[in-house]
C-alpha atoms as a PDB file:
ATOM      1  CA  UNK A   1     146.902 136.580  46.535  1.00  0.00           C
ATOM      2  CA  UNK A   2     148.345 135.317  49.792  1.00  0.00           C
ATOM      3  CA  UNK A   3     147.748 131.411  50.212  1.00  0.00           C
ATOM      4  CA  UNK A   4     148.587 129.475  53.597  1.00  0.00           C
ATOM      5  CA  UNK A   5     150.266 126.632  53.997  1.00  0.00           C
ATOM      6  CA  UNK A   6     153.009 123.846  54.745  1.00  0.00           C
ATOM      7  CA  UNK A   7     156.130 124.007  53.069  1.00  0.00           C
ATOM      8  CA  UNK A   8     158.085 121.974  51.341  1.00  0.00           C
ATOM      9  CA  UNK A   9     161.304 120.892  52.697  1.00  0.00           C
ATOM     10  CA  UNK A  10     162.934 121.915  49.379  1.00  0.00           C
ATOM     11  CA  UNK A  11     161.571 125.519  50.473  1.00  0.00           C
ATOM     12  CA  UNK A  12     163.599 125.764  53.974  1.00  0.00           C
ATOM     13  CA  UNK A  13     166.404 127.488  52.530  1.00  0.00           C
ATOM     14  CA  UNK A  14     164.189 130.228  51.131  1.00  0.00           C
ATOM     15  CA  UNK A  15     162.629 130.268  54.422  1.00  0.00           C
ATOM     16  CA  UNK A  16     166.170 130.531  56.392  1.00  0.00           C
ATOM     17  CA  UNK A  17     166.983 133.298  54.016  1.00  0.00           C
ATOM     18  CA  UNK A  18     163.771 134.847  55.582  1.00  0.00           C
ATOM     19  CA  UNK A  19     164.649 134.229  58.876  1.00  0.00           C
ATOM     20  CA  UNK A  20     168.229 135.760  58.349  1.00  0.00           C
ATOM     21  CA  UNK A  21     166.713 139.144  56.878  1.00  0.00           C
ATOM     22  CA  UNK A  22     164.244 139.049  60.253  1.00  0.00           C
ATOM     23  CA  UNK A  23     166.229 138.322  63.104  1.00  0.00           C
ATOM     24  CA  UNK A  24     169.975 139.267  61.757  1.00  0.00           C
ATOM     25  CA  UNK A  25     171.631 135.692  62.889  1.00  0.00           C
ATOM     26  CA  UNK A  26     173.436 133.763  60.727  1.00  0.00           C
ATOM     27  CA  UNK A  27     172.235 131.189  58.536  1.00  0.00           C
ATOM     28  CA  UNK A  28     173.962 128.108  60.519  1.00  0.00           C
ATOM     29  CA  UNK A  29     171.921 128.831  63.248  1.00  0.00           C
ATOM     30  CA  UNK A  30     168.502 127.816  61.890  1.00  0.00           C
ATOM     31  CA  UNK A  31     170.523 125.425  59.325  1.00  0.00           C
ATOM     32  CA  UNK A  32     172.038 123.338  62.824  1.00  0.00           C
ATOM     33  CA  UNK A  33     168.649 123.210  63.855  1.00  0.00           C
ATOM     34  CA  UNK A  34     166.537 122.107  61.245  1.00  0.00           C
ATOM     35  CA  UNK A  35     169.235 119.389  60.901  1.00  0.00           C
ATOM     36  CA  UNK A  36     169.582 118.345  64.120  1.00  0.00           C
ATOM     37  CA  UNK A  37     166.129 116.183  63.702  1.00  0.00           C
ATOM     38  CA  UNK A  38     164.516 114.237  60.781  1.00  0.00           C
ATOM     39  CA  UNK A  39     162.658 115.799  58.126  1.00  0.00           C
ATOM     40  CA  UNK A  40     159.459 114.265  59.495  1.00  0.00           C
ATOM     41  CA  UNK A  41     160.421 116.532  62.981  1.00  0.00           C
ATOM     42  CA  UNK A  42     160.404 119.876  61.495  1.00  0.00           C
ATOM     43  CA  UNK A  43     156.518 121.906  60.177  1.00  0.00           C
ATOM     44  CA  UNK A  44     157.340 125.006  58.640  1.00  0.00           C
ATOM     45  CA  UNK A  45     153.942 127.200  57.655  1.00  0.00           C
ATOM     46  CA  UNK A  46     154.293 130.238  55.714  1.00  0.00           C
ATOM     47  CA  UNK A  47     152.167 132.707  53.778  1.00  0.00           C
ATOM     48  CA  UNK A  48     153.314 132.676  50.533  1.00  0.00           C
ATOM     49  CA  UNK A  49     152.514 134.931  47.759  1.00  0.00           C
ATOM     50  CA  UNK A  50     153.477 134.494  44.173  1.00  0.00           C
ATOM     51  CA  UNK A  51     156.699 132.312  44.915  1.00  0.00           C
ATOM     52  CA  UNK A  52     157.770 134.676  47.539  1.00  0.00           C
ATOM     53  CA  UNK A  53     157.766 133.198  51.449  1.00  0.00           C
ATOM     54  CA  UNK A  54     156.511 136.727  53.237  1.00  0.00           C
ATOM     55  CA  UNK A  55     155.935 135.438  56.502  1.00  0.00           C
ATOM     56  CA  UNK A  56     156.680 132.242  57.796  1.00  0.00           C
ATOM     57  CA  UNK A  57     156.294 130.247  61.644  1.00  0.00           C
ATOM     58  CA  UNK A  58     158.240 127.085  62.039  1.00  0.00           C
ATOM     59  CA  UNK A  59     157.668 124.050  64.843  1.00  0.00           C
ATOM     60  CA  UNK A  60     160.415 122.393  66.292  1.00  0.00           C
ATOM     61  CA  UNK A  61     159.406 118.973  67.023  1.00  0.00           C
ATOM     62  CA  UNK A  62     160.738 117.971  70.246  1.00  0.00           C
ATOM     63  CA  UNK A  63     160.727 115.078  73.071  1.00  0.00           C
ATOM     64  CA  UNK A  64     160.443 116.624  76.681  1.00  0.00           C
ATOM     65  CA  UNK A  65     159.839 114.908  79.557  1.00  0.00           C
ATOM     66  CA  UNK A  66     156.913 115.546  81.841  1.00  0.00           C
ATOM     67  CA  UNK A  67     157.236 115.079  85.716  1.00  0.00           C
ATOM     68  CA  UNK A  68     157.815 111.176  85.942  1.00  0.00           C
ATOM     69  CA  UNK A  69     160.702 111.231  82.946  1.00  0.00           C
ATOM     70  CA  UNK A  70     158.396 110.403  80.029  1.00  0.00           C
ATOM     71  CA  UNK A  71     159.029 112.293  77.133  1.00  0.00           C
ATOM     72  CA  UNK A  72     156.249 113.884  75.242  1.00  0.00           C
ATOM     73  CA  UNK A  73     155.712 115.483  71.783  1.00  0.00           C
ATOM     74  CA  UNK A  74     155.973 118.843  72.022  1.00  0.00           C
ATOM     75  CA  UNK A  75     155.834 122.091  69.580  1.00  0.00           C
ATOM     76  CA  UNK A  76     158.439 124.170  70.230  1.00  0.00           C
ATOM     77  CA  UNK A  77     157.021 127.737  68.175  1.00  0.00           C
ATOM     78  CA  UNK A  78     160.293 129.432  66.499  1.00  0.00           C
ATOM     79  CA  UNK A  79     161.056 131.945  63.403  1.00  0.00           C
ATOM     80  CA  UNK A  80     158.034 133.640  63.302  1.00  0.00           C
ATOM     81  CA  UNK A  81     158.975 136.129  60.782  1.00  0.00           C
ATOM     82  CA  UNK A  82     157.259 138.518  58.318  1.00  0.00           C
ATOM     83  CA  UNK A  83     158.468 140.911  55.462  1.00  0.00           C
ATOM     84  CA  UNK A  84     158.514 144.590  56.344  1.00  0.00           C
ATOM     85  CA  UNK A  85     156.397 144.814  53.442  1.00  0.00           C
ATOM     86  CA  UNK A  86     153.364 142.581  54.559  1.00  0.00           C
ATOM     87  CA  UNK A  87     153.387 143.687  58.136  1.00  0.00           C
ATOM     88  CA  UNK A  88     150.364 144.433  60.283  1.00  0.00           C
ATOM     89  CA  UNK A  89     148.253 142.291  57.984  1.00  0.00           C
ATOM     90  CA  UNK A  90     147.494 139.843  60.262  1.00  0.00           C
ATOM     91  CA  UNK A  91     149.665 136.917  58.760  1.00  0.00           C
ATOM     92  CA  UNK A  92     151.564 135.804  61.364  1.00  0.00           C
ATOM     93  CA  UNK A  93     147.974 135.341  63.312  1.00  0.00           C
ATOM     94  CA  UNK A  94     146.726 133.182  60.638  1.00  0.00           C
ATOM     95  CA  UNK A  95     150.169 130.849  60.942  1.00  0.00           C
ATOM     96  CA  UNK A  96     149.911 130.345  64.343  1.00  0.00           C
ATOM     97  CA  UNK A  97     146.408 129.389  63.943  1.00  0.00           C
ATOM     98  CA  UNK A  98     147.857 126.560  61.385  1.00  0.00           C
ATOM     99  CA  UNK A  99     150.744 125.721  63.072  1.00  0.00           C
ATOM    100  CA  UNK A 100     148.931 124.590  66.365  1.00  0.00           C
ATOM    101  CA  UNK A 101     146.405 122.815  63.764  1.00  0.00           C
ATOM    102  CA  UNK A 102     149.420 120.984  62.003  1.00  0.00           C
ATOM    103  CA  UNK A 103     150.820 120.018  65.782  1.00  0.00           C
ATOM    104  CA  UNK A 104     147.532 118.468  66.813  1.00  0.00           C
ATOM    105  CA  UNK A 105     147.883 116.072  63.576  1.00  0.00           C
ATOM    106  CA  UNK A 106     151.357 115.494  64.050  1.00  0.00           C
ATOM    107  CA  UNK A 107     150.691 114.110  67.679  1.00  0.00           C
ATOM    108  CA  UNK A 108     152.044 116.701  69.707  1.00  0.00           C
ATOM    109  CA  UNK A 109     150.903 116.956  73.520  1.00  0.00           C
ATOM    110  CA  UNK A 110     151.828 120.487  74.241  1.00  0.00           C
ATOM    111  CA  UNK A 111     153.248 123.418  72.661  1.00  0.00           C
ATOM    112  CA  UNK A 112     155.755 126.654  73.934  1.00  0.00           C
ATOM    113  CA  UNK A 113     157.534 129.423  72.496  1.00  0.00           C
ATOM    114  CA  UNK A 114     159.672 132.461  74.251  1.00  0.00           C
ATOM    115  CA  UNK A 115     158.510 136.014  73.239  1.00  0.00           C
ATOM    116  CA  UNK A 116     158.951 139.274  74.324  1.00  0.00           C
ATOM    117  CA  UNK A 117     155.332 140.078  73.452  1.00  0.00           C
ATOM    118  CA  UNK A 118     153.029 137.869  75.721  1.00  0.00           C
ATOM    119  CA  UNK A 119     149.589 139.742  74.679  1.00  0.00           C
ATOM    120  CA  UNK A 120     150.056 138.891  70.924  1.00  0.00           C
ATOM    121  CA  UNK A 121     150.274 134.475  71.747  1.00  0.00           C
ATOM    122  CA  UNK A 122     147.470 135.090  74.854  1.00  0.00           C
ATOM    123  CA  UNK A 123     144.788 135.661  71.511  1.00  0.00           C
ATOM    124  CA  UNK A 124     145.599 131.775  70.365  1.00  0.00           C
ATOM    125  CA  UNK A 125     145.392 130.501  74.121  1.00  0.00           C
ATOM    126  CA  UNK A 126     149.084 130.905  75.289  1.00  0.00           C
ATOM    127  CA  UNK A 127     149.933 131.129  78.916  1.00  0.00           C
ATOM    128  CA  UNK A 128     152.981 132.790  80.218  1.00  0.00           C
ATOM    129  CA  UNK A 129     154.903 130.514  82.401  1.00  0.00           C
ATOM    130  CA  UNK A 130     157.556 131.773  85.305  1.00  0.00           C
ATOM    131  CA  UNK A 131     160.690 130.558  84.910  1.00  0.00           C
ATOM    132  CA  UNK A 132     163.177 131.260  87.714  1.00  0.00           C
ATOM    133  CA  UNK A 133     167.232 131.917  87.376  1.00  0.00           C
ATOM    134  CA  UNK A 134     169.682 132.488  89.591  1.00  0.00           C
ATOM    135  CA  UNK A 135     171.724 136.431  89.794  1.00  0.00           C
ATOM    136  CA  UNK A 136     174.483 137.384  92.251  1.00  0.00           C
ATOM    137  CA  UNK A 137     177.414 139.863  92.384  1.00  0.00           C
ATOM    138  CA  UNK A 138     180.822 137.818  92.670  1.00  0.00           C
ATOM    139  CA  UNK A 139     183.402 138.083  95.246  1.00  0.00           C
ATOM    140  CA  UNK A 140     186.777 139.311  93.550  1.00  0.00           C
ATOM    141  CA  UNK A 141     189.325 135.676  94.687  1.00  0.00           C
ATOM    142  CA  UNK A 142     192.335 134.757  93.554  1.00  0.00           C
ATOM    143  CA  UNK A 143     190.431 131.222  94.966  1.00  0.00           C
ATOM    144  CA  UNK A 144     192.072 128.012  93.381  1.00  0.00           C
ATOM    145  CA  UNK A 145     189.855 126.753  90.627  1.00  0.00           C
ATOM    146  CA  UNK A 146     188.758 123.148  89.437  1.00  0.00           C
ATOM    147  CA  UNK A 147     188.277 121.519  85.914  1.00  0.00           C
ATOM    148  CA  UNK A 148     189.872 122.707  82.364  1.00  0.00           C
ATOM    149  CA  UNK A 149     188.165 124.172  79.092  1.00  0.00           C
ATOM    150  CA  UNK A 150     188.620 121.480  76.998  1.00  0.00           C
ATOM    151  CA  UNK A 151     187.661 121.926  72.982  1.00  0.00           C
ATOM    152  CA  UNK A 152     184.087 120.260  71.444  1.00  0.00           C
ATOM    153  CA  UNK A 153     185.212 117.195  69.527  1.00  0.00           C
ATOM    154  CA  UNK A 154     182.790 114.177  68.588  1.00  0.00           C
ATOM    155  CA  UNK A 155     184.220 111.879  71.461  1.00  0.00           C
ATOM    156  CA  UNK A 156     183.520 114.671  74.251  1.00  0.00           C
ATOM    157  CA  UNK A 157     180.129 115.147  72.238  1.00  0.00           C
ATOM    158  CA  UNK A 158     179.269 111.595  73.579  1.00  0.00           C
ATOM    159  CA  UNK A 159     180.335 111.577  76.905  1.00  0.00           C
ATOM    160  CA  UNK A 160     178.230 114.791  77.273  1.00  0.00           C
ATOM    161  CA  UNK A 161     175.626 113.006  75.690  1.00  0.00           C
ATOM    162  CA  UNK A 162     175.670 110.163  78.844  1.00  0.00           C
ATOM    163  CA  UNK A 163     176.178 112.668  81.756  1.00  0.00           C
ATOM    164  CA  UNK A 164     173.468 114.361  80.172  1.00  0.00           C
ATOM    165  CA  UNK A 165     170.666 111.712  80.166  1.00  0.00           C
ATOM    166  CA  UNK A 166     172.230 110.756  83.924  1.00  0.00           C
ATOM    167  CA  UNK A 167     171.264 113.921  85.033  1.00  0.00           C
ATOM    168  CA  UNK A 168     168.239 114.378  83.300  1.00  0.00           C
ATOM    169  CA  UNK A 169     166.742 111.199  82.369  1.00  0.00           C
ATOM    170  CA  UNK A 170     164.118 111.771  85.125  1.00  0.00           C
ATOM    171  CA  UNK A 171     163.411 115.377  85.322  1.00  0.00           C
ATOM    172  CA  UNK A 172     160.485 117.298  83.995  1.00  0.00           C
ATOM    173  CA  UNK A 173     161.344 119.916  80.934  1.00  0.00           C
ATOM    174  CA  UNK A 174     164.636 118.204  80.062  1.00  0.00           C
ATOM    175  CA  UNK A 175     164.768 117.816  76.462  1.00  0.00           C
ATOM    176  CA  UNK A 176     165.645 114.268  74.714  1.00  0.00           C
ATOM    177  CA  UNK A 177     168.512 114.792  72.654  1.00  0.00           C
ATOM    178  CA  UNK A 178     169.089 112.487  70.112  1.00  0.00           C
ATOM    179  CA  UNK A 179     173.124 111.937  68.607  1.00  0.00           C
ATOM    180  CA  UNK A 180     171.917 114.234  65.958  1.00  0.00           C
ATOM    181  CA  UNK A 181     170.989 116.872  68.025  1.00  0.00           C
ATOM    182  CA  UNK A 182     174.081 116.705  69.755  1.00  0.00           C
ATOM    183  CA  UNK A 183     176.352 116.774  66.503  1.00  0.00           C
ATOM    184  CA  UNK A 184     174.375 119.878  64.930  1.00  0.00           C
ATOM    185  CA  UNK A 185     172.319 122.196  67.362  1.00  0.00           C
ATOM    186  CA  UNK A 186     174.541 121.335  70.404  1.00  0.00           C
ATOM    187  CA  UNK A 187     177.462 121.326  68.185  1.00  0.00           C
ATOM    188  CA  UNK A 188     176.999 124.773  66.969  1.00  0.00           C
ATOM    189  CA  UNK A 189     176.182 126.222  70.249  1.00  0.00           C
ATOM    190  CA  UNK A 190     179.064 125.343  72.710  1.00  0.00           C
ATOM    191  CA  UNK A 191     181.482 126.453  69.677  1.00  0.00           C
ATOM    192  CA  UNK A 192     179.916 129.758  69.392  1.00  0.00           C
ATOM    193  CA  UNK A 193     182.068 133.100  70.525  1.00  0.00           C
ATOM    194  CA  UNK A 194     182.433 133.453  74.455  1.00  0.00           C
ATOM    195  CA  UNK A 195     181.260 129.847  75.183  1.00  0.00           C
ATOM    196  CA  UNK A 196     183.190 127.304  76.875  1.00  0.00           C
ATOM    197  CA  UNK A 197     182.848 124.035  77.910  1.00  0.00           C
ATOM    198  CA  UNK A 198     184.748 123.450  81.706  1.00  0.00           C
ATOM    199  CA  UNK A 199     185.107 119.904  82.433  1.00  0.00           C
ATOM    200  CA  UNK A 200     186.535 117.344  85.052  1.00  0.00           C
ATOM    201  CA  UNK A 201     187.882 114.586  84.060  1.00  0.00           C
ATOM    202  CA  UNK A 202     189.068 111.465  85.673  1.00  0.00           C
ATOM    203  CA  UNK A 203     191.695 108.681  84.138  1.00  0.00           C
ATOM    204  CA  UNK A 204     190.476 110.295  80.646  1.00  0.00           C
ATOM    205  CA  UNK A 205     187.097 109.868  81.497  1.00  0.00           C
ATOM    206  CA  UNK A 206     183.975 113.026  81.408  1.00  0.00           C
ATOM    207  CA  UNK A 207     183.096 113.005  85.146  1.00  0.00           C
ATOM    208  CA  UNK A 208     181.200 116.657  85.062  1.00  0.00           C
ATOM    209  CA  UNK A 209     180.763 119.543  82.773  1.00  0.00           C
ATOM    210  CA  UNK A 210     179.919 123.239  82.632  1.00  0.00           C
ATOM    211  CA  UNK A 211     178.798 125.354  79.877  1.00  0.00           C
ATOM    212  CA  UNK A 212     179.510 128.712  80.585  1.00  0.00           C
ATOM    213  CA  UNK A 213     178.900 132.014  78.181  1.00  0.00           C
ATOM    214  CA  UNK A 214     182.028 134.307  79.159  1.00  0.00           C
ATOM    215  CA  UNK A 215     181.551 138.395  78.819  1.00  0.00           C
ATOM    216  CA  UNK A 216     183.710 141.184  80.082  1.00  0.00           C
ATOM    217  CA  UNK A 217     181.639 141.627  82.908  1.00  0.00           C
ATOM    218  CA  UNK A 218     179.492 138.886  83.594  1.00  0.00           C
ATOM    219  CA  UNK A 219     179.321 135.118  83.309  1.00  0.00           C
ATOM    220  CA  UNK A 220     176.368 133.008  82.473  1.00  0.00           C
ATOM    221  CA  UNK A 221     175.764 129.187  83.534  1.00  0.00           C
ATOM    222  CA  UNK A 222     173.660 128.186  80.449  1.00  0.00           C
ATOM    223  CA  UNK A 223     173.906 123.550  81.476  1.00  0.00           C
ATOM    224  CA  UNK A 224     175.872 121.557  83.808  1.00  0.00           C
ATOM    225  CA  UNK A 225     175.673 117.827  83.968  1.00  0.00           C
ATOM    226  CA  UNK A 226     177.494 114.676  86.070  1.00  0.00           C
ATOM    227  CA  UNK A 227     178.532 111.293  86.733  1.00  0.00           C
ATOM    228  CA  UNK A 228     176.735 109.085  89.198  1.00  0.00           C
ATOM    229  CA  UNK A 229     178.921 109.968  92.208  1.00  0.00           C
ATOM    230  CA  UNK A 230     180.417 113.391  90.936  1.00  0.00           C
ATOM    231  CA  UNK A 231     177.617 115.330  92.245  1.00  0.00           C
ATOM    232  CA  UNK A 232     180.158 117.467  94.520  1.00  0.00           C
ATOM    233  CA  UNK A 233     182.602 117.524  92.145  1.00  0.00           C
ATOM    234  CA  UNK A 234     180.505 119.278  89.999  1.00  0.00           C
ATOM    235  CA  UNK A 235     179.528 121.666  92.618  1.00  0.00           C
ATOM    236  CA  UNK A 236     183.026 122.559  92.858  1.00  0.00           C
ATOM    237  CA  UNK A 237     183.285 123.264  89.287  1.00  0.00           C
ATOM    238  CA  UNK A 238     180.581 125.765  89.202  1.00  0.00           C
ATOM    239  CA  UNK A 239     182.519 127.570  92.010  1.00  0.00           C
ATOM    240  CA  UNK A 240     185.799 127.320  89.702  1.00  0.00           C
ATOM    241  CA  UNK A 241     184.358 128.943  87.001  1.00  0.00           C
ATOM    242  CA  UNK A 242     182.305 131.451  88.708  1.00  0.00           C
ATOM    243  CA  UNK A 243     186.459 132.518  90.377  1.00  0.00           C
ATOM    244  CA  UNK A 244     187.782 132.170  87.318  1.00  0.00           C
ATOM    245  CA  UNK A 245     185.321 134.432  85.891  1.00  0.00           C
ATOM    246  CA  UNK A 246     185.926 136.698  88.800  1.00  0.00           C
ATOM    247  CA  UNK A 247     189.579 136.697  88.334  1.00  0.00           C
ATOM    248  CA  UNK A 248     189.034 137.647  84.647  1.00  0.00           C
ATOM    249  CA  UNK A 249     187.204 140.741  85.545  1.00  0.00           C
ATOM    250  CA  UNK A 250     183.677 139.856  85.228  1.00  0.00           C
ATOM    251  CA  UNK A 251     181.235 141.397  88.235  1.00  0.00           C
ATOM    252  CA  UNK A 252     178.160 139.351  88.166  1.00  0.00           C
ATOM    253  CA  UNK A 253     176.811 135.537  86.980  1.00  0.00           C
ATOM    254  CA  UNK A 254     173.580 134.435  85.748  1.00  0.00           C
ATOM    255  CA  UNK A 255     173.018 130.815  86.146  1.00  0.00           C
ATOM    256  CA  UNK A 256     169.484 128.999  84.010  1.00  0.00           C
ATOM    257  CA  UNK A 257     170.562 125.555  86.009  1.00  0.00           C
ATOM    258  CA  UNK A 258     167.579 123.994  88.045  1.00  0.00           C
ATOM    259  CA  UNK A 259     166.451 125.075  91.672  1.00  0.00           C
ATOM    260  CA  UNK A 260     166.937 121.387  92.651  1.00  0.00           C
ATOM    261  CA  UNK A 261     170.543 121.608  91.966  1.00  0.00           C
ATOM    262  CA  UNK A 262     171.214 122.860  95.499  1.00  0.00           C
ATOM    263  CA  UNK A 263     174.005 125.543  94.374  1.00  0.00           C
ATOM    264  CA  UNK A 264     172.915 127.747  97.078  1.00  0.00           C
ATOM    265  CA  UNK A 265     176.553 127.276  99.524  1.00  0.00           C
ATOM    266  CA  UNK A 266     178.245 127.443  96.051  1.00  0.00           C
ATOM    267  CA  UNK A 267     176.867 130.542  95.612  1.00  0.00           C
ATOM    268  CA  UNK A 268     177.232 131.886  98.853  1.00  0.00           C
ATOM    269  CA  UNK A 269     181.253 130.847  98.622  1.00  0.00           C
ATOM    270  CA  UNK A 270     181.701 132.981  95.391  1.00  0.00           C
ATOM    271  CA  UNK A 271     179.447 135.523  95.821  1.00  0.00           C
ATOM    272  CA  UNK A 272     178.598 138.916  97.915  1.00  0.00           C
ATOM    273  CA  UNK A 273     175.634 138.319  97.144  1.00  0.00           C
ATOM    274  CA  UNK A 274     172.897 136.280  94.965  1.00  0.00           C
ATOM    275  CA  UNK A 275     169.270 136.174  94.589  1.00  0.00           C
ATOM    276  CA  UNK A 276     166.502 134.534  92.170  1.00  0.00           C
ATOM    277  CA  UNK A 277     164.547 136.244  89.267  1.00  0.00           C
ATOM    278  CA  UNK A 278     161.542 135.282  87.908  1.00  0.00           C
ATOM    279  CA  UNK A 279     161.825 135.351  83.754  1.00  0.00           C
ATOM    280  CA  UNK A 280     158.192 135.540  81.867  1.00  0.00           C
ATOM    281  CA  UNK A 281     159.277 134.718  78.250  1.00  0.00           C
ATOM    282  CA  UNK A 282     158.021 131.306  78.040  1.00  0.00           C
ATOM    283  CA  UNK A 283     154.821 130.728  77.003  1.00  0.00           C
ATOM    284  CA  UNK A 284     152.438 127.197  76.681  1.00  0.00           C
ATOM    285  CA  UNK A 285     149.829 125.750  75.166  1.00  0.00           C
ATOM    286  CA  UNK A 286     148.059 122.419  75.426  1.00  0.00           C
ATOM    287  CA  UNK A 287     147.704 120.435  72.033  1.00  0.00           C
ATOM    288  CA  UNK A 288     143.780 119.131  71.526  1.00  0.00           C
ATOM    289  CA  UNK A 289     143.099 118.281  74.688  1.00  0.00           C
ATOM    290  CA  UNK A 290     145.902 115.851  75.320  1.00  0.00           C
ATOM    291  CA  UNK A 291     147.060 117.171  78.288  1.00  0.00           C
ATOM    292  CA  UNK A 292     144.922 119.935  80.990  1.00  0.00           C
ATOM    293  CA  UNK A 293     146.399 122.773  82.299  1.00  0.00           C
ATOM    294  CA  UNK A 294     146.788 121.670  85.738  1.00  0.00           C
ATOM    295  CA  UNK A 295     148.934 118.694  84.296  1.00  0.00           C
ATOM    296  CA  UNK A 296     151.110 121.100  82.206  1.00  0.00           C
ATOM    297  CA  UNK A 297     151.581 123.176  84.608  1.00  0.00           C
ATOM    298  CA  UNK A 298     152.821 120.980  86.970  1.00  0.00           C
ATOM    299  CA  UNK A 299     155.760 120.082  84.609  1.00  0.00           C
ATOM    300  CA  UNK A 300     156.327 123.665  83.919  1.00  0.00           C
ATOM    301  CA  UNK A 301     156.713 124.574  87.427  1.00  0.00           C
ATOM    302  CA  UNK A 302     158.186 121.724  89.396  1.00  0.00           C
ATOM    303  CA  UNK A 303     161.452 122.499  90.854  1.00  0.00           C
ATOM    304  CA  UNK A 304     163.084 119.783  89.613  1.00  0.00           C
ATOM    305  CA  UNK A 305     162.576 121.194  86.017  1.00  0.00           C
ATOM    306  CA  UNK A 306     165.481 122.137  84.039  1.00  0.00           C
ATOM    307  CA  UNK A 307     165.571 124.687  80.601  1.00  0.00           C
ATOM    308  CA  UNK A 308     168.782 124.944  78.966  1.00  0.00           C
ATOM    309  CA  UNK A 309     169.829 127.366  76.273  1.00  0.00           C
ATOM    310  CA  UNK A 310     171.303 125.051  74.386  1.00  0.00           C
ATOM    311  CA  UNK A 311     167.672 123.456  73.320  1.00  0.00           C
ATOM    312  CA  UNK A 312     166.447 126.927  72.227  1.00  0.00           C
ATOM    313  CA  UNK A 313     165.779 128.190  68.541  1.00  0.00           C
END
């Protein structure tokens, strides 16, 4: 018989071994983020039969700021997963139902998730949310370029760590990242293959940075940050990377960074061309009654908002 409930934190590795089989990514990858918070900060509920996990839904336990800076308790909805075997029985349903029951006693305001299939989180009150992105061909320059890639050590960790909260202390959707986070989930993600971190630097100090996902062909701005007063400088590093890309061979860029950025004459100096898409992975859910939709939504969709890859799971 299946039962339905929380797990253990001694289960998570048989859960990540789950989660490998499902989705075909490497173990570190859920491993960074389960560590990156506290024990207390991670709900995993699975349907387990026997002692075999088959399905399993974990929450992410996250601070993100709503539209005055304020961070809030969210759910972030990740790893739902279920053996081939136990498909189409209705399991996952049943988690999501408990998950968003554990979230409302663990004090969480709001919940998301990203999905490709929309209609299946609409039956448990999910709402797709627009997220916009930038896209643009680039102009083939031998333009000169601004900033270095520099390696991820511990000490750039923490300067990141400050331009970060400069930028972002105040905006809506930015995530709070705790020194943990940074060590483990960040960590792992700007070493992973094709990413590189650009910075400037000034008298050996972080003065902007650029995360950037390099491909053959194309070249993705995944989370760029500042120092008060580096604003343009930073500006001009997103145009050095976007030549440098260029110059590499890559044709096009995809950039996640914020509307309120103003990157439009950066774009229009290393582009033919560029335009804005409308992504509808995300979805959200208010968390008993602690926040309406009008409220949420306003978070979700002010301008100012910012989603970076590097807070995904």
């Amino acid at each position: 018989m299946v039962q339905y409930r929380v797990l253990d934190p001694r289960e998570y590795p048989q859960a990540v071994r789950l989660w490998v089989s499902i989705f075909g990514v490497e173990s570190e990858f859920f491993t960074s983020l389960l560590e990156s918070r506290s024990i207390e900060d991670n709900i995993s509920v699975a349907a387990v039969e026997g002692d075999e996990i088959v399905a399993s839904v974990h929450v992410f336990v996250r601070e993100i700021r709503d539209r005055d800076g304020r961070p809030l308790k969210v759910g972030g909805i990740g790893s739902v997963s279920t053996l081939d075997s136990h498909r189409k029985q209705g399991l996952s349903g049943k988690l999501i139902q408990l998950a968003i029951e554990k979230m409302a006693e663990a004090g969480c305001v709001w919940s998301y998730l990203g999905t490709g299939k929309n209609n299946h989180y609409a039956r448990y009150g999910y709402r797709t949310v627009g997220t916009r992105s930038f896209r643009g061909v680039l102009n083939q320059t031998t333009a000169p370029q601004i900033g270095e890639v520099r390696p991820v050590d511990n000490a750039l960790l923490s300067q990141m760590a400050v331009l970060h909260d400069n930028t972002f202390g105040d905006r809506p959707m930015a995530m709070v990242r705790s020194p943990q986070n940074w060590q483990s989930a960040s960590h792992y993600r700007l070493t992973r293959h094709g990413v590189k971190l650009h910075v400037v630097m000034s008298e050996g100090e972080l003065t902007s940075y650029l995360v950037a996902q390099h491909e053959p062909d194309a070249v993705t701005l995944i989370e760029g940050a500042w120092a008060p007063g580096s604003e343009t400088k930073f500006r001009s590093l997103v145009e050095g990377v976007l030549n440098e890309a260029a110059a590499a061979g890559a044709t096009h860029f995809v950039a996640d960074l914020p509307e309120e950025f103003g990157l439009g004459g950066t774009f229009d100096s290393a582009c033919s061309k560029w335009w804005t898409v409308e992504e509808r992975s995300w979805m959200a859910l208010p968390i008993a009654d602690r926040i309406s939709w009008p409220e949420l939504g306003s978070i979700l969709l002010d301008p100012r908002g910012r989603r970076s890859d590097l807070d995904n799971f």
